[in-house]
N, C-alpha and C. Protein backbone atom coordinates (compact mmCIF):
# COMPACT_ATOMS: atom_id res chain seq x y z
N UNK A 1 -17.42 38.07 -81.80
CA UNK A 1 -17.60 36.78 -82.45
C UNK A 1 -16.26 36.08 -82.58
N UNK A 2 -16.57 34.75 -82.37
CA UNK A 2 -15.22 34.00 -83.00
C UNK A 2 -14.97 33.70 -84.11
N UNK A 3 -13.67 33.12 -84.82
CA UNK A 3 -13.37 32.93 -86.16
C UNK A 3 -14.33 32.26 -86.95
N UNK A 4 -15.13 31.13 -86.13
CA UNK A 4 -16.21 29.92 -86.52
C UNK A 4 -17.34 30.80 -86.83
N UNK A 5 -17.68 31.65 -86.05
CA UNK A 5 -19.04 32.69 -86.10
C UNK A 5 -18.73 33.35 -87.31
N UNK A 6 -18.03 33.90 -87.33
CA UNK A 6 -17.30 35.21 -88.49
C UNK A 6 -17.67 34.51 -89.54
N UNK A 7 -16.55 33.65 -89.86
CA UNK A 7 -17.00 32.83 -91.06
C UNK A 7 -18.45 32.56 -91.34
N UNK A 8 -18.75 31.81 -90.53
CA UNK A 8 -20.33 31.44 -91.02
C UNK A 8 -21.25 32.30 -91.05
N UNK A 9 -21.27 33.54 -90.53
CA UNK A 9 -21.66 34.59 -91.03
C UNK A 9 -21.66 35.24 -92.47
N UNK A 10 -20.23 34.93 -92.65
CA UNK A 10 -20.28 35.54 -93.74
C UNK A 10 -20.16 34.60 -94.81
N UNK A 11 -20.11 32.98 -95.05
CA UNK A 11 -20.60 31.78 -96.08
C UNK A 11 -22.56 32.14 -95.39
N UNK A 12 -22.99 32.47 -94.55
CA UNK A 12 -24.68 32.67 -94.76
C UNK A 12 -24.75 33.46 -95.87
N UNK A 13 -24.19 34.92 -95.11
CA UNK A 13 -24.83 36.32 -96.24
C UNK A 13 -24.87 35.82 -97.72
N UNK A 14 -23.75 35.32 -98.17
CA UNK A 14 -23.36 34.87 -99.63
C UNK A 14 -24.33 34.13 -100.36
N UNK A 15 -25.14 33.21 -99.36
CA UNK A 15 -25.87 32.00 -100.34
C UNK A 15 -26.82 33.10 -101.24
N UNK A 16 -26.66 32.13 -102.48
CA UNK A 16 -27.66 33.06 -103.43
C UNK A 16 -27.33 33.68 -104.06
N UNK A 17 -25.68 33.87 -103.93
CA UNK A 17 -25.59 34.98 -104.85
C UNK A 17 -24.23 34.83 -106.14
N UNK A 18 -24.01 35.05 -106.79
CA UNK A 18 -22.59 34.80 -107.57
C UNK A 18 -21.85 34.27 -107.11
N UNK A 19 -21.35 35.02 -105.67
CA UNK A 19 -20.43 34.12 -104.82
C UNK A 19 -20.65 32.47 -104.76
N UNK A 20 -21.58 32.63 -104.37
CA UNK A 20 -22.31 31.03 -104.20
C UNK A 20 -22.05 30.36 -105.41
N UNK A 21 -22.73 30.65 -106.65
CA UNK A 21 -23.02 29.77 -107.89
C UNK A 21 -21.63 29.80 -108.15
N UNK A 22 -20.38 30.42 -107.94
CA UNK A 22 -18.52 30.71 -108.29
C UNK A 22 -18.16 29.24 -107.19
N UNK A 23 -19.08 28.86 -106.18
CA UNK A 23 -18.59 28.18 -105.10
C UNK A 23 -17.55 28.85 -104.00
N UNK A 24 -17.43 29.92 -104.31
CA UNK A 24 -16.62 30.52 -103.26
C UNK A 24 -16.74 30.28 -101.78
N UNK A 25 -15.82 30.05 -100.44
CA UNK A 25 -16.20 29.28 -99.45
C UNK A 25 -15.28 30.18 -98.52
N UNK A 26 -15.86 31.44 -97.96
CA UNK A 26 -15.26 31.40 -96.97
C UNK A 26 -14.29 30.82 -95.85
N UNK A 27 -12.89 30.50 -95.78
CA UNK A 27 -12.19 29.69 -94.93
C UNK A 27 -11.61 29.82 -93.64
N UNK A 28 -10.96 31.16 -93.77
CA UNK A 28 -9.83 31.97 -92.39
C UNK A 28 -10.16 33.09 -92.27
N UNK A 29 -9.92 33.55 -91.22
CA UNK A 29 -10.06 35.24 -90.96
C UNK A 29 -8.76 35.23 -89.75
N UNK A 30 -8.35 36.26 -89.72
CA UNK A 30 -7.91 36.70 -88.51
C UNK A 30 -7.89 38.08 -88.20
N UNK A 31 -6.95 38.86 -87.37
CA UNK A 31 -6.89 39.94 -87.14
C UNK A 31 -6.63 41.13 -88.28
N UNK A 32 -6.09 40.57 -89.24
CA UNK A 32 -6.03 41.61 -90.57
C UNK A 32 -6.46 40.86 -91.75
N UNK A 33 -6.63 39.92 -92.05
CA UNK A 33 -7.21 39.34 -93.07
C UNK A 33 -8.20 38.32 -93.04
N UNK A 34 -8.48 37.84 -94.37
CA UNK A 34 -9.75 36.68 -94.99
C UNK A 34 -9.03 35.83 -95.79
N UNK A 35 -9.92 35.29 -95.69
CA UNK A 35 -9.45 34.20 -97.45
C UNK A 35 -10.47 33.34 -97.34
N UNK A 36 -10.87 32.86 -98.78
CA UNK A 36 -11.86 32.04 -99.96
C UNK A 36 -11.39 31.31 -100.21
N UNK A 37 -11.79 30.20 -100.59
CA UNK A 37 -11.16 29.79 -101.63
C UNK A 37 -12.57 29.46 -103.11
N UNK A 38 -12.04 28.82 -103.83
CA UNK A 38 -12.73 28.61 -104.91
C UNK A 38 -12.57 27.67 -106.21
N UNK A 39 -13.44 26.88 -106.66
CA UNK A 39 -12.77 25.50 -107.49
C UNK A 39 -12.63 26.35 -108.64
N UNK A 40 -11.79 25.28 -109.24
CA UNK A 40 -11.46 25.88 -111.12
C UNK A 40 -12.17 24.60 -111.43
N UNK A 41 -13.31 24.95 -112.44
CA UNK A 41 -14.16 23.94 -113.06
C UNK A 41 -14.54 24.71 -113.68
N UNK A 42 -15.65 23.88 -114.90
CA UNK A 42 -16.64 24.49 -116.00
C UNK A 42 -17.20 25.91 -115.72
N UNK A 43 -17.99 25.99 -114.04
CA UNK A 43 -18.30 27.10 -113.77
C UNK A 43 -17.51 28.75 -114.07
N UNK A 44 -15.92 28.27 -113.83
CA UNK A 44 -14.77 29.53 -113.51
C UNK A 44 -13.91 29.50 -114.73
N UNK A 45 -13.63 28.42 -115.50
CA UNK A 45 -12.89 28.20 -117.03
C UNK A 45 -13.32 29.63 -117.94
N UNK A 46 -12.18 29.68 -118.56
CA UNK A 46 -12.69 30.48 -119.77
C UNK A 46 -12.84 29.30 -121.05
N UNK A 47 -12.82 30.09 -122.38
CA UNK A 47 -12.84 28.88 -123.71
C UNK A 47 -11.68 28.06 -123.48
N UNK A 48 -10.41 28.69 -123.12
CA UNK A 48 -8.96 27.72 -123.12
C UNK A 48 -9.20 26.88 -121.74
N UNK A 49 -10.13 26.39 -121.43
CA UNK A 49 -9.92 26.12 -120.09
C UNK A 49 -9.05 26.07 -119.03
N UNK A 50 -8.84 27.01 -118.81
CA UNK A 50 -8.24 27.40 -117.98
C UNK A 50 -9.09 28.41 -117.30
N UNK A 51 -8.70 28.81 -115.28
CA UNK A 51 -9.20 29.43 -114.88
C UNK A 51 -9.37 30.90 -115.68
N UNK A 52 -10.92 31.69 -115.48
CA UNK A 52 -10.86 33.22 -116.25
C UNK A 52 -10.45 33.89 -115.24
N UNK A 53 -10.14 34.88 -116.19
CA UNK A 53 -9.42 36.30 -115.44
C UNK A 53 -10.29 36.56 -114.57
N UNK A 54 -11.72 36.79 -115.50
CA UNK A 54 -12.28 37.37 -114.48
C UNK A 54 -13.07 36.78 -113.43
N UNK A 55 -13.28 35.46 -113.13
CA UNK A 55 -13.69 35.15 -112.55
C UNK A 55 -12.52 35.03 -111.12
N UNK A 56 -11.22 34.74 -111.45
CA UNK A 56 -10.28 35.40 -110.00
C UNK A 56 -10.58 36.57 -109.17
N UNK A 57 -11.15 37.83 -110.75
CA UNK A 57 -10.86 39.09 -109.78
C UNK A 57 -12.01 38.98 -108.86
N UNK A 58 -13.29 37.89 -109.42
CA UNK A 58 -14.59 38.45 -108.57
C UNK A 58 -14.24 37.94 -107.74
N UNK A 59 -13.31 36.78 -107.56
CA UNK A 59 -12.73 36.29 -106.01
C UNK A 59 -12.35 37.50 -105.53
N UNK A 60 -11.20 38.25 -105.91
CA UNK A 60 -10.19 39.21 -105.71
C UNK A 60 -11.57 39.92 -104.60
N UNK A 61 -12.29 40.37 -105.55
CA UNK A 61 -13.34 41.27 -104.99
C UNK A 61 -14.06 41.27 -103.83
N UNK A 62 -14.67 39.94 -103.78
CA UNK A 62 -15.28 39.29 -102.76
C UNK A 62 -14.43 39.81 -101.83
N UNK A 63 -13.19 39.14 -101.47
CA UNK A 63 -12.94 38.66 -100.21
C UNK A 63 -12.26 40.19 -99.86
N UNK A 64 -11.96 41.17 -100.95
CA UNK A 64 -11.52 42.57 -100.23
C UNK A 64 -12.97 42.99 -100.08
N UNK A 65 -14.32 43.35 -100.36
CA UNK A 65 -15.40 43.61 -99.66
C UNK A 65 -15.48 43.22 -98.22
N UNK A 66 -15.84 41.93 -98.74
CA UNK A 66 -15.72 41.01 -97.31
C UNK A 66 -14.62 41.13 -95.83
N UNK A 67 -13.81 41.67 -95.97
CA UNK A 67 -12.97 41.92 -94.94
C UNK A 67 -13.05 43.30 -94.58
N UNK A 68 -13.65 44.31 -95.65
CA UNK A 68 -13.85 45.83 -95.20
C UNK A 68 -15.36 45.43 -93.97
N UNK A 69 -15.84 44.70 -94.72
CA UNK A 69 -17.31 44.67 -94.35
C UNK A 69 -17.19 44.22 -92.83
N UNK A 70 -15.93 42.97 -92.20
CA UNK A 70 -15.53 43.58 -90.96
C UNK A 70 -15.66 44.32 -90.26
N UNK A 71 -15.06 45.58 -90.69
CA UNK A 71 -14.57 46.17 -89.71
C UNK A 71 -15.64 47.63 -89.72
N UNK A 72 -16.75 47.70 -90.25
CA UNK A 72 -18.02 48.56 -90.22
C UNK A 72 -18.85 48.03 -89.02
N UNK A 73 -19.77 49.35 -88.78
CA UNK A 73 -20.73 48.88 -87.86
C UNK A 73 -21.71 48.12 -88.91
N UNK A 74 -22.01 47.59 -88.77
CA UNK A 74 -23.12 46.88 -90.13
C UNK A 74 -24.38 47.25 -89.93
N UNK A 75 -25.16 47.72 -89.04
CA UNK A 75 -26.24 48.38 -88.62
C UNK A 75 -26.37 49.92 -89.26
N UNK A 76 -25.41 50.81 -89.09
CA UNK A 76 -25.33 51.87 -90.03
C UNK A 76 -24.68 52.29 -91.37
N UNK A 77 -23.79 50.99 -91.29
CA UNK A 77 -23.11 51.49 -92.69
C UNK A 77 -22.57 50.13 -93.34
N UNK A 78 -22.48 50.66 -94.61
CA UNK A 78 -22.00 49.55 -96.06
C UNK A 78 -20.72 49.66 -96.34
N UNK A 79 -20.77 48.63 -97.17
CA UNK A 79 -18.95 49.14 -98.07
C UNK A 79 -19.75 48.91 -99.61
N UNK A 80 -18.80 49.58 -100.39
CA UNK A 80 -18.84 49.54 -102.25
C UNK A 80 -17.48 49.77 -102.65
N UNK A 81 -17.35 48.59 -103.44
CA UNK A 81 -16.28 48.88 -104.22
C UNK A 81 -15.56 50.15 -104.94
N UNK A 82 -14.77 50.90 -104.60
CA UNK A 82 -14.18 52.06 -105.11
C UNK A 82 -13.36 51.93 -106.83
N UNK A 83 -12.52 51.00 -106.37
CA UNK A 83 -11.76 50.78 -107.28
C UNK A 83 -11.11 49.36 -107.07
N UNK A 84 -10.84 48.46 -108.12
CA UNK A 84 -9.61 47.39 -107.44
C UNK A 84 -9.05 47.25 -109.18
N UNK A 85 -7.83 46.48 -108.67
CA UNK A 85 -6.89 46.52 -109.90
C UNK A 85 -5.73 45.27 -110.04
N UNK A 86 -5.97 44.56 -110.51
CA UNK A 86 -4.96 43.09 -110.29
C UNK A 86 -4.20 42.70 -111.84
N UNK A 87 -3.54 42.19 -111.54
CA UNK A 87 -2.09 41.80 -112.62
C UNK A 87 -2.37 39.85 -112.44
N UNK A 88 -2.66 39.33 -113.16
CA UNK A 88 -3.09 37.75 -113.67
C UNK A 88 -1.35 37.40 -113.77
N UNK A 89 -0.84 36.71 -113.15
CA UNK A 89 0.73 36.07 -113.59
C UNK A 89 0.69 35.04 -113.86
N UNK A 90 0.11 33.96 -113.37
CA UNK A 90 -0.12 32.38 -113.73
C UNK A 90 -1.58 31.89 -114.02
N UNK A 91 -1.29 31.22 -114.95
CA UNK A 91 -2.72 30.20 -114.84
C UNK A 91 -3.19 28.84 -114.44
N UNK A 92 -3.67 28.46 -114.08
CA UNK A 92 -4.34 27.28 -113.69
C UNK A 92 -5.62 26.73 -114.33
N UNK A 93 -5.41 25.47 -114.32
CA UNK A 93 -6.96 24.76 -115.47
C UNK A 93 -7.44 23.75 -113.95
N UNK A 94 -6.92 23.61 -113.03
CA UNK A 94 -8.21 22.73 -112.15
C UNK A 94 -7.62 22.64 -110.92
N UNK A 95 -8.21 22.14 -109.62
CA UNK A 95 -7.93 22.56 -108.46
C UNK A 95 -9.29 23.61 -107.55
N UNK A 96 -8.29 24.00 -106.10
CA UNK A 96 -9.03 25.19 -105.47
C UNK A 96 -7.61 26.09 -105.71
N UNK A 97 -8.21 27.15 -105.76
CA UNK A 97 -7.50 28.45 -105.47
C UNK A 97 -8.00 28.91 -104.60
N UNK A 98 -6.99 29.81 -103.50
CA UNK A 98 -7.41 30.46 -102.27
C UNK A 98 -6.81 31.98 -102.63
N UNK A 99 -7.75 32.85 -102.03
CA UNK A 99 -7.45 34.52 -101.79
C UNK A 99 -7.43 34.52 -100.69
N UNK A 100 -6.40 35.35 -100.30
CA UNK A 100 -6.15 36.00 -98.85
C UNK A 100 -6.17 37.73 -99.07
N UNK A 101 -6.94 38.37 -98.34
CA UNK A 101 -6.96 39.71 -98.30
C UNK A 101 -6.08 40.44 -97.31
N UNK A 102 -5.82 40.88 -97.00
CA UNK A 102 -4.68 41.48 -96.12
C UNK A 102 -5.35 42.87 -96.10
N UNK A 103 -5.84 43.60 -94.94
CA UNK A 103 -6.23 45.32 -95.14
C UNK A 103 -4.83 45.85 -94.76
N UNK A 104 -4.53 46.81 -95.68
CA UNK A 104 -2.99 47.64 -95.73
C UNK A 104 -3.90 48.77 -95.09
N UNK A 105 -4.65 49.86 -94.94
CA UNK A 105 -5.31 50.85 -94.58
C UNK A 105 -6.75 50.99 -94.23
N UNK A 106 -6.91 51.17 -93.09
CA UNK A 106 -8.18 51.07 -92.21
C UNK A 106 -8.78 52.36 -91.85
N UNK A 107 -9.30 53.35 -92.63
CA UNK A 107 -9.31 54.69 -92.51
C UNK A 107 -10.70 54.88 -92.18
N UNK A 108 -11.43 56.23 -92.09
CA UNK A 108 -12.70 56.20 -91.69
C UNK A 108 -13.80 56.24 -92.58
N UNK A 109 -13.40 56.62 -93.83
CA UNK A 109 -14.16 56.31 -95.23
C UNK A 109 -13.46 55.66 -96.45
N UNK A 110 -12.16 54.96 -96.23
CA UNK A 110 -11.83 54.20 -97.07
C UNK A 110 -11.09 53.00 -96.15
N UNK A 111 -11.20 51.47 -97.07
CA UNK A 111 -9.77 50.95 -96.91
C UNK A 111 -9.56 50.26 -97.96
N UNK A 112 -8.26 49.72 -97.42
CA UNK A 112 -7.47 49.69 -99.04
C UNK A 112 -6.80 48.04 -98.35
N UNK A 113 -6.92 47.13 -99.33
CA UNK A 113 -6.47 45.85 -98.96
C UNK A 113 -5.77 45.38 -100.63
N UNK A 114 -4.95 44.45 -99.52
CA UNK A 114 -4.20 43.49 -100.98
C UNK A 114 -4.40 41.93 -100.98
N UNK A 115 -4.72 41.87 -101.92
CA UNK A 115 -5.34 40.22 -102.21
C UNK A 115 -4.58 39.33 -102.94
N UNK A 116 -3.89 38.47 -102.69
CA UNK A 116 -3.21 36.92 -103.33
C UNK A 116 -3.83 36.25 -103.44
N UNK A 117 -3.94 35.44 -105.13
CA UNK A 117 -4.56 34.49 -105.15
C UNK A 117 -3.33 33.43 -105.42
N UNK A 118 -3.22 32.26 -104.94
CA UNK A 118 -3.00 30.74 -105.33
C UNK A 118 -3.26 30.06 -105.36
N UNK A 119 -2.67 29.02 -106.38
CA UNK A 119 -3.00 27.60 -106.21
C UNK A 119 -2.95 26.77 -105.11
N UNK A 120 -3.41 25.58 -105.29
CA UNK A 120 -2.93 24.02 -104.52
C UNK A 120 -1.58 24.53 -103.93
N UNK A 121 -0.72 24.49 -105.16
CA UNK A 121 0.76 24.57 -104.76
C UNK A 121 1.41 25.55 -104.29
N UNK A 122 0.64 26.80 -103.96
CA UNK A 122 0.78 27.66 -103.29
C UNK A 122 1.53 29.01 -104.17
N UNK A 123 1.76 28.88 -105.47
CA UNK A 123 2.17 29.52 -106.76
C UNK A 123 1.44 31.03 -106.82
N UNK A 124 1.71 31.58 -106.66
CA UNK A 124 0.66 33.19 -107.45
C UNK A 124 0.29 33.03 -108.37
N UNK A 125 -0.81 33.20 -108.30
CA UNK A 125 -2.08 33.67 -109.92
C UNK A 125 -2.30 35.16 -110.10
N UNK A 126 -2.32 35.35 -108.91
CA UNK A 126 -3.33 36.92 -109.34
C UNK A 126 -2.35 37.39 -108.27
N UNK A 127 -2.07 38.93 -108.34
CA UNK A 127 -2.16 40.02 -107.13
C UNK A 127 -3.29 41.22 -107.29
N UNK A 128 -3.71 41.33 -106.08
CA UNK A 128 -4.79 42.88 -106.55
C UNK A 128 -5.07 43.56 -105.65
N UNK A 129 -5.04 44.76 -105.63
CA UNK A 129 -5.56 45.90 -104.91
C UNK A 129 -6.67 46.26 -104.42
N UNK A 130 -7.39 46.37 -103.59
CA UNK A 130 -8.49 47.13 -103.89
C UNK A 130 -9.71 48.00 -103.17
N UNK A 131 -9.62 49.54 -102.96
CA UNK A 131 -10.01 50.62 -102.31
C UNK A 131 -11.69 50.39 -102.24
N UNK A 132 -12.04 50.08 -100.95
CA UNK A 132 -13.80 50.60 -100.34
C UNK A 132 -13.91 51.54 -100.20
N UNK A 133 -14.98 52.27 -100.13
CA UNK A 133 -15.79 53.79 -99.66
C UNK A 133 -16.84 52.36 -98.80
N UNK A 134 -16.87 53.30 -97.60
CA UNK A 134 -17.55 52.84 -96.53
C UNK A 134 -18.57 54.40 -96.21
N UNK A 135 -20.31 53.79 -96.36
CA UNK A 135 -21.25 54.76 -97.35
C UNK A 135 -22.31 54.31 -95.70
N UNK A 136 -22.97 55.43 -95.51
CA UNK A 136 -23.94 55.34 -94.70
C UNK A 136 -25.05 54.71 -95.28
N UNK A 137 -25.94 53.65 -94.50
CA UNK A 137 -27.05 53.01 -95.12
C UNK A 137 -28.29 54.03 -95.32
């Protein structure tokens, strides 16, 4: 598949689901990574309005699933979240923020990717980690 296919493959799978109602939008892929992006609005605010924590990490999350989910046969096998773990440094109250996943380890039952989130201005919000188990269907 090409980058155009990839993507829209994977903004299809999504409709319907959290991802979707977060607005999250599939953008880039290449040979080792992904990236989302995602608005800061009412939907993603916490009370201080400002973007929530946690609504970054489910970015965070997404797009390290989403890039394990790559590199599986998808006919026999899944990915599930193992573990992930991110450090919040900046905040932001409005805009898109984009995640880029990067896979650091491509193993045969795990991988392990690192995810940046920023702003507009290209600033760090988030960094995060985070380990798949790749599980027979």
């Amino acid at each position: 598949m090409n980058k155009e296919e990839i993507l829209s493959m994977i903004n299809h799978h999504v409709q319907g689901t959290m991802i979707d109602y977060l607005g999250m939008v599939f953008t880039n892929v290449g040979d080792n990574y992904l990236e989302a992006t995602m608005p800061v609005n009412s939907n993603t605010h916490n009370p201080a309005k400002i973007l929530h924590g946690g609504a970054m990490m489910a970015l965070a999350e997404t797009v390290g699933s989403a890039l394990s989910y790559l590199f599986i046969d998808r006919e026999k096998q899944d990915i599930r979240g193992l573990e992930i773990n991110g450090n919040h440094v900046k905040s932001t109250a409005d805009g898109i923020v984009t995640a880029k996943a990067t896979l650091v380890h491509k193993g045969k039952q795990t991988h392990v990717s690192e995810i940046r989130i920023t702003d507009n201005q290209g600033n760090l919000l988030n960094t995060s980690r985070m380990t798949n188990i790749i599980v027979d269907k």
